[in-house]
Protein backbone atom coordinates (compact mmCIF):
# COMPACT_ATOMS: atom_id res chain seq x y z
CA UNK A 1 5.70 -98.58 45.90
CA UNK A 2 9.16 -99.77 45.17
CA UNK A 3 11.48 -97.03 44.30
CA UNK A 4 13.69 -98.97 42.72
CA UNK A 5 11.75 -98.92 40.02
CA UNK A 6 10.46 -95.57 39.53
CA UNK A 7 12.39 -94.62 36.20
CA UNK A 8 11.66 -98.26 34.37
CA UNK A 9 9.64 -97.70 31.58
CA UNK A 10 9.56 -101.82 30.90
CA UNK A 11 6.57 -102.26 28.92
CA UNK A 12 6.00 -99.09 27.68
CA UNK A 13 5.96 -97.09 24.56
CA UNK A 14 7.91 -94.07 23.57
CA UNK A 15 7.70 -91.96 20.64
CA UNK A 16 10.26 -89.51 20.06
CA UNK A 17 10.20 -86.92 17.12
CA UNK A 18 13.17 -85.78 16.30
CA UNK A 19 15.22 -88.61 17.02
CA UNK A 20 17.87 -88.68 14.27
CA UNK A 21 19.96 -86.24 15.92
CA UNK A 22 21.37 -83.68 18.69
CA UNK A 23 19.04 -83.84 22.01
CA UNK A 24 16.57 -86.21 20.49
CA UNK A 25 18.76 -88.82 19.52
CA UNK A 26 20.22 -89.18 23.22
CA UNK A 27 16.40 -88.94 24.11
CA UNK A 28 15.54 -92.12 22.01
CA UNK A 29 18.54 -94.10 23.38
CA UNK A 30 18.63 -93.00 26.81
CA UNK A 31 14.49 -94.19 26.79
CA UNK A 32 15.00 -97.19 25.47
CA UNK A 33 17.90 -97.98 28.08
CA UNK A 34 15.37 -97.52 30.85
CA UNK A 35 13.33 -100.84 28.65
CA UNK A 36 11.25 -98.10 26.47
CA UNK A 37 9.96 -99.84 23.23
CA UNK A 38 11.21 -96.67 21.44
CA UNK A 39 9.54 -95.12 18.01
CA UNK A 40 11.91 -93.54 16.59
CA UNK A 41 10.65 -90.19 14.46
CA UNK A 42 12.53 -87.93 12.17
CA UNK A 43 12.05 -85.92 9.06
CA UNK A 44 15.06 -87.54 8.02
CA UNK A 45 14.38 -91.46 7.54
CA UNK A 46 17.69 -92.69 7.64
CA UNK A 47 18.91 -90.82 11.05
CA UNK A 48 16.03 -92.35 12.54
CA UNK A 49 17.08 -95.78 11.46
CA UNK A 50 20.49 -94.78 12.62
CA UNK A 51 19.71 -94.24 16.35
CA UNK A 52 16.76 -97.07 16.35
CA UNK A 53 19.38 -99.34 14.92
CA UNK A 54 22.12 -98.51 17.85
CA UNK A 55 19.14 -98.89 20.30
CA UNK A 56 18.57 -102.70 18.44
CA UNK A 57 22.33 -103.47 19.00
CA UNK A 58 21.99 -102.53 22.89
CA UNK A 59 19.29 -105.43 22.79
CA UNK A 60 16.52 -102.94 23.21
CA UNK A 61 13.14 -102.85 20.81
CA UNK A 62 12.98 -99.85 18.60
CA UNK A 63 11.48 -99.15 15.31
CA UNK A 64 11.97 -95.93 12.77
CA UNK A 65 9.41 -94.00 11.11
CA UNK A 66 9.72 -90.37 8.62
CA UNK A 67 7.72 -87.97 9.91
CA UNK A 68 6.92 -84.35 9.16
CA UNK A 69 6.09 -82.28 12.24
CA UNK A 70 4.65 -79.62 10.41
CA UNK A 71 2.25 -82.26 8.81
CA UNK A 72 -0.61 -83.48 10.74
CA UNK A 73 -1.25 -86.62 8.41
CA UNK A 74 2.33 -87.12 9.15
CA UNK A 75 2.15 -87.17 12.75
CA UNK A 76 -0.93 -89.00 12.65
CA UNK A 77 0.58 -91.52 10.91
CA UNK A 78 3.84 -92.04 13.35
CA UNK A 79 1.47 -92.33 16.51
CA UNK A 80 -1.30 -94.58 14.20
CA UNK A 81 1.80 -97.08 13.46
CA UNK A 82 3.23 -96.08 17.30
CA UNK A 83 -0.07 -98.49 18.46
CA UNK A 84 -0.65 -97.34 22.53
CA UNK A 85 1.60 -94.84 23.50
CA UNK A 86 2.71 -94.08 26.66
CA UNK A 87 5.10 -91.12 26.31
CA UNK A 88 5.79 -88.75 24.05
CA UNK A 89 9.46 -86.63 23.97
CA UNK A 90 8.96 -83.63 20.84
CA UNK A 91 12.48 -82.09 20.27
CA UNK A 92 12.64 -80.47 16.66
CA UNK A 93 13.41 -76.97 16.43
CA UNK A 94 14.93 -74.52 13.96
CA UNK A 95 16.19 -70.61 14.54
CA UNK A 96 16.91 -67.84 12.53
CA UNK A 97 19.70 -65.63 14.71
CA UNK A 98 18.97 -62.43 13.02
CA UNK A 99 17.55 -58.65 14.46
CA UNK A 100 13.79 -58.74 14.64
CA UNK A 101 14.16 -55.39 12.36
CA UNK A 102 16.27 -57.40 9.67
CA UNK A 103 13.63 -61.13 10.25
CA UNK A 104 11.51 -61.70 6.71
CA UNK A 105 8.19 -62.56 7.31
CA UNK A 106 9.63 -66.08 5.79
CA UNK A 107 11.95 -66.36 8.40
CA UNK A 108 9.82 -65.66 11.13
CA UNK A 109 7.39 -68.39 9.77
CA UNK A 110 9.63 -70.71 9.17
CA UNK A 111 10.70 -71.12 12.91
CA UNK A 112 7.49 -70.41 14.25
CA UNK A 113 6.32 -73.63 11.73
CA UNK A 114 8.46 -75.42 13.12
CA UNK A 115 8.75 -74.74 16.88
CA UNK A 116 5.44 -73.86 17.45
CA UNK A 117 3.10 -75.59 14.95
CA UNK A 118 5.19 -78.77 15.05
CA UNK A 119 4.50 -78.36 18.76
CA UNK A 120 0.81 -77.99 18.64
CA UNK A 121 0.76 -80.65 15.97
CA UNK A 122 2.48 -83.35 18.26
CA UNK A 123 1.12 -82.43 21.58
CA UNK A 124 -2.45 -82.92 20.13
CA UNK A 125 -1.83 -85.90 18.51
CA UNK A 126 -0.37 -87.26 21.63
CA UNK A 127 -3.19 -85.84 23.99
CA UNK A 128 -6.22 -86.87 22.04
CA UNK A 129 -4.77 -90.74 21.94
CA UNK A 130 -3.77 -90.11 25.79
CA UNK A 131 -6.85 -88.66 27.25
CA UNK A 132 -8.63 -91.82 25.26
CA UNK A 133 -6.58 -94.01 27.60
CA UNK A 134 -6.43 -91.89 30.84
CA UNK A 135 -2.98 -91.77 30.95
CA UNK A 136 0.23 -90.63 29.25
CA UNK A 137 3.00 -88.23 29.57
CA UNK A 138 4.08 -85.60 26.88
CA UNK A 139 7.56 -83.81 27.31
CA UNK A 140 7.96 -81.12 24.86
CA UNK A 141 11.82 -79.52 24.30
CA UNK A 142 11.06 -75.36 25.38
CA UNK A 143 14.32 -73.60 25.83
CA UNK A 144 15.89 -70.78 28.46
CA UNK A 145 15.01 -68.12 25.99
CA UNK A 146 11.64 -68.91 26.97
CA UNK A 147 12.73 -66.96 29.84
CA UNK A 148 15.82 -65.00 28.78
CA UNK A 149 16.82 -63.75 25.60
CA UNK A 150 19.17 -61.68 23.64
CA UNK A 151 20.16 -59.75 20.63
CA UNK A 152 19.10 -62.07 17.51
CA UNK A 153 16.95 -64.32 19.29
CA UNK A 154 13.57 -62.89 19.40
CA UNK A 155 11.62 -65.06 16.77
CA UNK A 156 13.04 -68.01 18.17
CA UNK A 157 12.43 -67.14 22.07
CA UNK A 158 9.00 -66.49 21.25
CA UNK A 159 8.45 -69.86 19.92
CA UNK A 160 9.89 -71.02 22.91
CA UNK A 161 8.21 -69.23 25.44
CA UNK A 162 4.74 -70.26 23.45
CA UNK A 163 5.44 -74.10 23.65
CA UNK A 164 5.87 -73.87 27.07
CA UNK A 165 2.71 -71.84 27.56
CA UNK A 166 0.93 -74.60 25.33
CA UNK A 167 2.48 -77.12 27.37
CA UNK A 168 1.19 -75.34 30.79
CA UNK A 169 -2.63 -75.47 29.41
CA UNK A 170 -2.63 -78.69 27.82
CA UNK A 171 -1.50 -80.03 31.53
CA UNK A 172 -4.12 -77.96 32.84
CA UNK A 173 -7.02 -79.34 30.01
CA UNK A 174 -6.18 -83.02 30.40
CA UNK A 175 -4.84 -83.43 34.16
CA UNK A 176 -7.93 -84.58 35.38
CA UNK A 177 -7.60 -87.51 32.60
CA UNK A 178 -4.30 -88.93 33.65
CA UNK A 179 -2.43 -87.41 31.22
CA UNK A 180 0.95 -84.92 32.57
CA UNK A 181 2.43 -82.45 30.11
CA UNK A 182 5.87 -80.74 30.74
CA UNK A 183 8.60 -78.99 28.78
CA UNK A 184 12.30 -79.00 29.10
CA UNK A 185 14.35 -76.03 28.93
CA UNK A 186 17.89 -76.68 27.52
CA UNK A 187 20.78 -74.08 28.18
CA UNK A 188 23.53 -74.32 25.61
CA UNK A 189 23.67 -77.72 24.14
CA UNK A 190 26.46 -79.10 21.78
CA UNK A 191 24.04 -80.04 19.19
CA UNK A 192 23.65 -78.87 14.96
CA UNK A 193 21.08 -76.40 16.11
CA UNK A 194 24.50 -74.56 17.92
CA UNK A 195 27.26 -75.69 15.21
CA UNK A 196 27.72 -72.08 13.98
CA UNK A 197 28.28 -70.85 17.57
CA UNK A 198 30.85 -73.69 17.95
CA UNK A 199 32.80 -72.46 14.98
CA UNK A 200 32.95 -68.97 16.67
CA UNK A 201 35.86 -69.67 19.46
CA UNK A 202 34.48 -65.81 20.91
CA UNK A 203 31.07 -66.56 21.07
CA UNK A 204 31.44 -70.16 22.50
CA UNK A 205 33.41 -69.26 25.21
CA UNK A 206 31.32 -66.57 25.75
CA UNK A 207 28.37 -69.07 26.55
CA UNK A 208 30.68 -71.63 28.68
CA UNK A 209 31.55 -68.78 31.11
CA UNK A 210 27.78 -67.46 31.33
CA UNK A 211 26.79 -70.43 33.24
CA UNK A 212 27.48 -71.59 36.66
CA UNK A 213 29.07 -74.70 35.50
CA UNK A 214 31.37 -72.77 32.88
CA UNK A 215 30.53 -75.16 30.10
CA UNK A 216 28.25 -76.18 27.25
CA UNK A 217 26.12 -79.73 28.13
CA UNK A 218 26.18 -82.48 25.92
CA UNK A 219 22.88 -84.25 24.99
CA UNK A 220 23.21 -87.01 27.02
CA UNK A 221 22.90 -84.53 29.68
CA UNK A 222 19.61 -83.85 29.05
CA UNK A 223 18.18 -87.80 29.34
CA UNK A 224 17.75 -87.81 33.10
CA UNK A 225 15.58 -85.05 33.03
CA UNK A 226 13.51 -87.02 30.09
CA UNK A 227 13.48 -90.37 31.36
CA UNK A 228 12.42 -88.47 34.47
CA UNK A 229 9.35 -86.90 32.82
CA UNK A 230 8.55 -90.08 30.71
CA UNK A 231 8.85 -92.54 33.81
CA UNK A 232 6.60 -93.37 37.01
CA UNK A 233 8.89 -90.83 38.89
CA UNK A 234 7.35 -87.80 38.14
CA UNK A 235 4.15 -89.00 38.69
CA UNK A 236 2.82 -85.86 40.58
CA UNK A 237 4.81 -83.49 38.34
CA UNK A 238 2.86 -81.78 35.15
CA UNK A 239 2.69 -78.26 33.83
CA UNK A 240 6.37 -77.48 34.83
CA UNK A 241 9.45 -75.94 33.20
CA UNK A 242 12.31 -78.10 34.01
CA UNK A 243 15.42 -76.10 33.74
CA UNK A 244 18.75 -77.77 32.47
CA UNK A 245 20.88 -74.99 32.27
CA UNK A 246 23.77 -75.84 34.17
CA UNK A 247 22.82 -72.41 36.06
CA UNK A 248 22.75 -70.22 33.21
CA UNK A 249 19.54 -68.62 34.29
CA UNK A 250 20.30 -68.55 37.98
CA UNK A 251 23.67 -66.63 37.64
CA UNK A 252 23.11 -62.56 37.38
CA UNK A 253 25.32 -60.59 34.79
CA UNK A 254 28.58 -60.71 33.06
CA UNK A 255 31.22 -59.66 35.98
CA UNK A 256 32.04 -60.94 38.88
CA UNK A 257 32.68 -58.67 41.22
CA UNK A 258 36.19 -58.29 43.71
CA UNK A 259 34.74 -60.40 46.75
């Protein structure tokens, strides 16, 4: 083996839904850096073209496609036109911060659509084509409130927690066909998901200081652990939570005590 190589993804092709934007958009070009041929996948066309085009001018290969992840025909048609794929990142997500007690049923469906069904709707997609070929990897975007949560959040950490879950059984259905399934679990990312926190000066440093790292991460922070997942370098590594939380979860409480 030459571990040189063992993020290169030369040769190989990478879908990414939600691509236009926020943690998918550094997905797509940090991919493609690594020699991805990247498929580029949003719901909105011309934010996919965006980030395939700034891929193009890097002198990388990368193509953009609309797609609906709460459409199967949709998806179908993004990996149909994808031809052979070899990875799949799925990053779109919505949330509704509200009290469970104050959450309309169309609230709570509307994230669970789209975090959970779009989910289901891409990992399946992706397996089926994968387990055809006996090989493949499938990151899915989970989030810490699939293990932590707070006021507000409930809806939202549910969907999170149940991607993971669907992430964990799909790795254990289609392991012994060469296919790996994992999920990432953001902390607080700088992203349009967070924007209203951002606008809150309270409430976002109130996140910085809850991690260990006393910040929010960018994106781009959040490509190494994809390319890891996508790439030859994680070859023995499926049904995991991969934490990126610059310590969040690690770090116990609010005070720190007089040491």
């Amino acid at each position: 083996m030459n571990h040189a190589n063992l993020f290169d993804l030369t040769g190989r092709t990478v879908v990414v839904i939600g691509a236009g934007s926020g943690i998918g958009a550094a997905a797509a070009q940090g991919v493609a850096a690594f020699g991805a041929r990247l498929i580029a996948g949003d719901l909105q066309a011309d934010a996919a073209e965006s980030t395939a085009a700034k891929v193009r001018e890097a002198g990388g290969e990368a193509s953009a496609h609309a797609v609906d992840v709460t459409d199967r025909a949709s998806v179908e048609a993004l990996l149909d036109a994808a031809g052979e794929v070899d990875a799949l990142v799925a990053t779109p997500a919505v949330n509704v911060r509200k009290p469970l007690l104050d959450t309309t049923l169309d609230e709570f469906r509307k994230v669970v659509r789209l975090n959970l069904e779009g989910s289901f709707l891409a990992m399946t997609a992706a397996g089926r084509r994968m387990r055809a070929r006996g090989k493949g990897s499938i990151v899915l975007l989970s989030s810490i409130r699939s293990q932590v949560v707070e006021p507000g959040q409930g809806v939202y950490a549910a969907t999170k927690a149940g991607t993971l879950q669907m992430a964990r059984a799909l790795a254990a259905e289609l392991g012994p066909e060469g296919v790996r399934v994992n999920a990432v679990a953001p902390g607080v990312v700088e992203t349009p998901l967070t924007a209203p926190i951002k606008e809150n000066p309270d409430w976002y440093r109130a996140y910085a200081e809850k991690s260990a790292l006393k910040r929010w991460s960018t994106p781009d922070e959040l490509v190494g652990p994809i390319v890891y997942l996508c790439s030859d370098a994680s070859s023995f590594v499926t049904g995991t939570l991969q934490i990126v939380d610059g310590g969040w979860t690690a770090v116990d409480g609010r005070f720190d005590p007089p040491l």
